[in-house]
C-alpha atoms as a PDB file:
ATOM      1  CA  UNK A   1       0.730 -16.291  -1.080  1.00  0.00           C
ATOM      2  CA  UNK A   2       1.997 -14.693   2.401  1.00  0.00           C
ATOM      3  CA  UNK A   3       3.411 -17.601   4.330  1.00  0.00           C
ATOM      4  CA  UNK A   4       1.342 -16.523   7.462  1.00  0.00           C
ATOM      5  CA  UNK A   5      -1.772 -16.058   5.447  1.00  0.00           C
ATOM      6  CA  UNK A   6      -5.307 -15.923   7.657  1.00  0.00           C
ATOM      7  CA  UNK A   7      -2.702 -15.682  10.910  1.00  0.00           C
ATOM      8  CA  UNK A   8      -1.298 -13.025  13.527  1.00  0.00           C
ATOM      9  CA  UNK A   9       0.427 -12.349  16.614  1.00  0.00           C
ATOM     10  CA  UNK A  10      -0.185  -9.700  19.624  1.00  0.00           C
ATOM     11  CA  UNK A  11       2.800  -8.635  21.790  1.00  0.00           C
ATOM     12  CA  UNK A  12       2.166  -6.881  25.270  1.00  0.00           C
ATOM     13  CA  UNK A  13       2.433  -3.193  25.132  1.00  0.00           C
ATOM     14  CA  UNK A  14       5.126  -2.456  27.507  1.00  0.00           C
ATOM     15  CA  UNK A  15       5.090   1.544  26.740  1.00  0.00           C
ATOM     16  CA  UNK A  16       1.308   1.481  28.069  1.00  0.00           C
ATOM     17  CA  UNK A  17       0.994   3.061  31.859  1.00  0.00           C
ATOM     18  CA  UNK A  18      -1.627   2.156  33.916  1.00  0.00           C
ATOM     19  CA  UNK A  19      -5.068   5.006  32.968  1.00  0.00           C
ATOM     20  CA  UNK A  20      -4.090   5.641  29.319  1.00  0.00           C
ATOM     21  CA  UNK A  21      -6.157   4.596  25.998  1.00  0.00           C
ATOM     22  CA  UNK A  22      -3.528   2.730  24.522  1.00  0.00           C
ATOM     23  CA  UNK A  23      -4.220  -0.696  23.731  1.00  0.00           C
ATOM     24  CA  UNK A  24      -2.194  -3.739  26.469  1.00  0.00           C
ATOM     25  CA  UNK A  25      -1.456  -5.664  23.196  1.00  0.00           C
ATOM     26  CA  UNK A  26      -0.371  -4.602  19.976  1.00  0.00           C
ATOM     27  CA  UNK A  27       0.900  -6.912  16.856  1.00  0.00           C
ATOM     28  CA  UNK A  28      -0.392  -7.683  12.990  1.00  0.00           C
ATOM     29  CA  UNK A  29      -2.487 -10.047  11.581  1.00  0.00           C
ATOM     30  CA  UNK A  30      -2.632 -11.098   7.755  1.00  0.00           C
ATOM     31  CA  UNK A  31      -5.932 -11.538   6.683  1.00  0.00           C
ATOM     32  CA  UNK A  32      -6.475 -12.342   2.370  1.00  0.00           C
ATOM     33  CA  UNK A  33      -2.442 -12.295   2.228  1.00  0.00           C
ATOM     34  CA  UNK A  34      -2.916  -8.092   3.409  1.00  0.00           C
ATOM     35  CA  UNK A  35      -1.301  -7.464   6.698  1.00  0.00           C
ATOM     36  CA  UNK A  36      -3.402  -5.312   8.881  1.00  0.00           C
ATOM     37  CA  UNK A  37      -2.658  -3.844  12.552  1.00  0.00           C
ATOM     38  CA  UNK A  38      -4.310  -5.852  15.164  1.00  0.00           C
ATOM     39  CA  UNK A  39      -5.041  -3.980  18.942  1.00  0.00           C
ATOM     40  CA  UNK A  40      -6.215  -5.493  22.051  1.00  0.00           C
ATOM     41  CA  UNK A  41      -7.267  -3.957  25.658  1.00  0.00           C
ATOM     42  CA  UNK A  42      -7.872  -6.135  28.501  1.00  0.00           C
ATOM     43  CA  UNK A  43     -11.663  -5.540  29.397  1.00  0.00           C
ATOM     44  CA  UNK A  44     -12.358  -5.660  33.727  1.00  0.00           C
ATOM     45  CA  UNK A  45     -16.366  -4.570  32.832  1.00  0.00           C
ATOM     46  CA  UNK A  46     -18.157  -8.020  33.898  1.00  0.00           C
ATOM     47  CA  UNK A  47     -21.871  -8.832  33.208  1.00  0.00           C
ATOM     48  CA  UNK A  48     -22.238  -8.836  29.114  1.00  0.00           C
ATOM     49  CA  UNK A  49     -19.234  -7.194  28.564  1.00  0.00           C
ATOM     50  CA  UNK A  50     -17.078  -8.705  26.657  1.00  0.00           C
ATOM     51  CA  UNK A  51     -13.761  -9.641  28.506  1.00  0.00           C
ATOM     52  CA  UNK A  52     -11.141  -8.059  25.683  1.00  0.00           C
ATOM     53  CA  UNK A  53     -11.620  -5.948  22.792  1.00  0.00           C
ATOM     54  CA  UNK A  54      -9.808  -6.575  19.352  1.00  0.00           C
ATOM     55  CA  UNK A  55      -9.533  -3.529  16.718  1.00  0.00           C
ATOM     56  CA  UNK A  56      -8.171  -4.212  13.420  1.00  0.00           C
ATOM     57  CA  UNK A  57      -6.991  -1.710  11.212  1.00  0.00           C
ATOM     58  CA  UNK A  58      -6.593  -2.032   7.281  1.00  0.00           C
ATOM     59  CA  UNK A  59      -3.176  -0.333   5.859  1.00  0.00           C
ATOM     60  CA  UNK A  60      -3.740   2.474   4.081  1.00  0.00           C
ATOM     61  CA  UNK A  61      -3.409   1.378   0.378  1.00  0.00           C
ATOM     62  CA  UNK A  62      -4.754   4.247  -1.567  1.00  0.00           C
ATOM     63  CA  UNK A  63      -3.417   7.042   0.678  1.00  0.00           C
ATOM     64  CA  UNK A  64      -1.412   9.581  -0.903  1.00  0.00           C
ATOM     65  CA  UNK A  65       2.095  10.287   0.106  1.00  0.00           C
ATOM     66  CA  UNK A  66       3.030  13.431   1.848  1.00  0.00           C
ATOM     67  CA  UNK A  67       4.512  16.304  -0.811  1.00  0.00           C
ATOM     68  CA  UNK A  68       8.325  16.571  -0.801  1.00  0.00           C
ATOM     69  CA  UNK A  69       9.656  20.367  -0.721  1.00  0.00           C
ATOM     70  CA  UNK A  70      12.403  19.701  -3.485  1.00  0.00           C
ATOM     71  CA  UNK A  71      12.545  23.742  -4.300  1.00  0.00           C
ATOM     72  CA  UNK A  72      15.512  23.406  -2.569  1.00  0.00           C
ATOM     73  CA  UNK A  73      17.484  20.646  -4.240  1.00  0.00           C
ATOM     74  CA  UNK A  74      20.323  21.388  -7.245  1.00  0.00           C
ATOM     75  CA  UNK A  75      20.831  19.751  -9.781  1.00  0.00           C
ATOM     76  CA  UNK A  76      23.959  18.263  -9.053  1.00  0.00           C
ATOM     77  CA  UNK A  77      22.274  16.569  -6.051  1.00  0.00           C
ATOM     78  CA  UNK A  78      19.959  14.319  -7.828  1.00  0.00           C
ATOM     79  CA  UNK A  79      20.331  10.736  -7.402  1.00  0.00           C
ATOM     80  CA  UNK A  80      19.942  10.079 -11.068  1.00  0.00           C
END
């Protein structure tokens, strides 16, 4: 079992300027001992707005990895 299981963290974004998308905090949260990206943006709406917005994003477990161009490699180079 993840020692942080059901738990996360958000750090503030310092590489966000002030007009862009990007979220203000960034960070991970492990949720059923799978670590996910967490987001947050500060919301200034009022009313029924809600005052931040979370996004979590699962990891992409199934995704294929990119093809390596190995045409190129001899032999002799191998690691094995």
């Amino acid at each position: 079992m993840h020692p942080y299981n059901n738990n996360g963290a958000l750090w503030c974004n310092n590489g966000k300027v002030i007009g862009d998308m990007r979220p203000d905090y960034v960070g991970e949260i492990t949720i059923d001992n799978v670590t996910h990206k967490i987001a947050m943006w500060r919301g200034n709406r009022g009313g029924s707005h809600p005052e931040y917005n979370i996004k979590v994003t699962a990891p992409d477990v199934g995704k294929p990895a990119a093809p390596i161009d190995v045409s190129n490699i001899k032999e002799d180079e191998l690691p094995f």
